[in-house]
Protein backbone atom coordinates (compact mmCIF):
# COMPACT_ATOMS: atom_id res chain seq x y z
CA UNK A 1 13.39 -24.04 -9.53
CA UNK A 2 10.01 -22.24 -8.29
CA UNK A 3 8.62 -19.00 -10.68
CA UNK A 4 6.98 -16.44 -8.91
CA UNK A 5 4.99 -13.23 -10.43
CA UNK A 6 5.76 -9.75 -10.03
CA UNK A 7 2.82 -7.63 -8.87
CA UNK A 8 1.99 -4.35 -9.76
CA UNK A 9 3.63 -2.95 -7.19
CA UNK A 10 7.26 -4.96 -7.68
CA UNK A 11 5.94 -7.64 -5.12
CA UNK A 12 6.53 -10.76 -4.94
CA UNK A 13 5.75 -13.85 -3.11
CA UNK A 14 8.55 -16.29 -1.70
CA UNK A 15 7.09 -20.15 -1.86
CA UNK A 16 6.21 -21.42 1.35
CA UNK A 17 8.36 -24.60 0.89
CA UNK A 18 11.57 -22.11 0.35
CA UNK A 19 10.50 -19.65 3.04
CA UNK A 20 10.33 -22.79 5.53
CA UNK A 21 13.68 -24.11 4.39
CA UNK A 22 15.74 -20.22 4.56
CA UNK A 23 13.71 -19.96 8.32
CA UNK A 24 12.31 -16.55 6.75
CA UNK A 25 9.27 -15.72 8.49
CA UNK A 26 7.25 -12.90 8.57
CA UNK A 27 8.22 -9.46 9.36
CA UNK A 28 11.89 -10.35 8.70
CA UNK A 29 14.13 -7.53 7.04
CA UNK A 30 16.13 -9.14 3.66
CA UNK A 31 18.59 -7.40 1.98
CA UNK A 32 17.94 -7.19 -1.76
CA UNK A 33 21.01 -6.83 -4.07
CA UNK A 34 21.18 -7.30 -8.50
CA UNK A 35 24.28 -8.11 -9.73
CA UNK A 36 25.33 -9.28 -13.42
CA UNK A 37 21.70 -10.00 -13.89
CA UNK A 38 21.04 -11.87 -10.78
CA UNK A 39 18.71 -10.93 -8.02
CA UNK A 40 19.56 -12.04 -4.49
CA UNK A 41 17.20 -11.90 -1.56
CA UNK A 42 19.26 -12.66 1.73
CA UNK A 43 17.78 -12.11 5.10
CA UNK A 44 19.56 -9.21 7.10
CA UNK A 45 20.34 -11.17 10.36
CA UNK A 46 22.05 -13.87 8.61
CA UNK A 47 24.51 -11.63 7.28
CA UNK A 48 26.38 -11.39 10.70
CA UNK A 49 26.63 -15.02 10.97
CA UNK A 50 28.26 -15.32 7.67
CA UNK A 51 31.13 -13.87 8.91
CA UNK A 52 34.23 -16.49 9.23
CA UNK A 53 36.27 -17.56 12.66
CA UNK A 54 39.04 -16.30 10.42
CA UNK A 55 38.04 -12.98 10.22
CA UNK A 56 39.29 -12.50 13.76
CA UNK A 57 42.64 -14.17 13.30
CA UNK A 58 45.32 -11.59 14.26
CA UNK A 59 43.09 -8.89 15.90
CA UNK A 60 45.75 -9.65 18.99
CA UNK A 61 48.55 -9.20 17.56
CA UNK A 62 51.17 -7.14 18.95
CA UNK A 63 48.82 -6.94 22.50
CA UNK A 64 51.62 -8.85 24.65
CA UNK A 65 54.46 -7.41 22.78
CA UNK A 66 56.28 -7.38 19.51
CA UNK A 67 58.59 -10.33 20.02
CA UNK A 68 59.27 -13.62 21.40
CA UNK A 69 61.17 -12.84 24.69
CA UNK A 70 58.44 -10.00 25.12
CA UNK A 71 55.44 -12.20 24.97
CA UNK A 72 57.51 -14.37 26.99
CA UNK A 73 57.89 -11.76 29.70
CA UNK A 74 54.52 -11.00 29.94
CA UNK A 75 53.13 -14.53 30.16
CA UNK A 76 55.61 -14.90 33.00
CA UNK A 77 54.68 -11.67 34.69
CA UNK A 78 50.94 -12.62 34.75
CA UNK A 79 51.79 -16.15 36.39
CA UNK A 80 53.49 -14.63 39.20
CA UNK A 81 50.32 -12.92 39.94
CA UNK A 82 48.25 -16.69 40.36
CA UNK A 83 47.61 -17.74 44.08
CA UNK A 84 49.16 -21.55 44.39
């Protein structure tokens, strides 16, 4: 684990070595957060990729109907609309 020093001014420098491996480079935004005594430094445009696939799971639902036979329906409506 790398120390660092706080300045005067609260600033601090990130080691090269751990800049290099977290692809933080200069003039890149992080988010600072403290939490039951823990500081975290994560880098703002990361945050969006965090998010999961399953964060979308179900944003669908209900957009072909409620039920079975409705889905159903509308699936088959749609095909009769293909050129063959």
């Amino acid at each position: 684990m790398s120390q660092v020093r706080v300045r005067l001014k609260h600033q601090i420098t990130i080691p090269t070595r751990i800049a290099e491996a977290a692809h933080i480079k200069p003039n890149d935004m992080l988010e600072v957060a403290f939490a039951n005594g823990v500081v975290t430094l994560v880098p703002v445009n990361r945050k969006a990729r965090k998010e999961s696939a399953m964060a979308y799971a179900g944003i669908a639902r209900g957009l072909w109907g409620q039920t079975t036979a409705e889905i159903e329906a509308d699936l088959n409506g749609g095909r009769d609309t293909w050129e063959r």
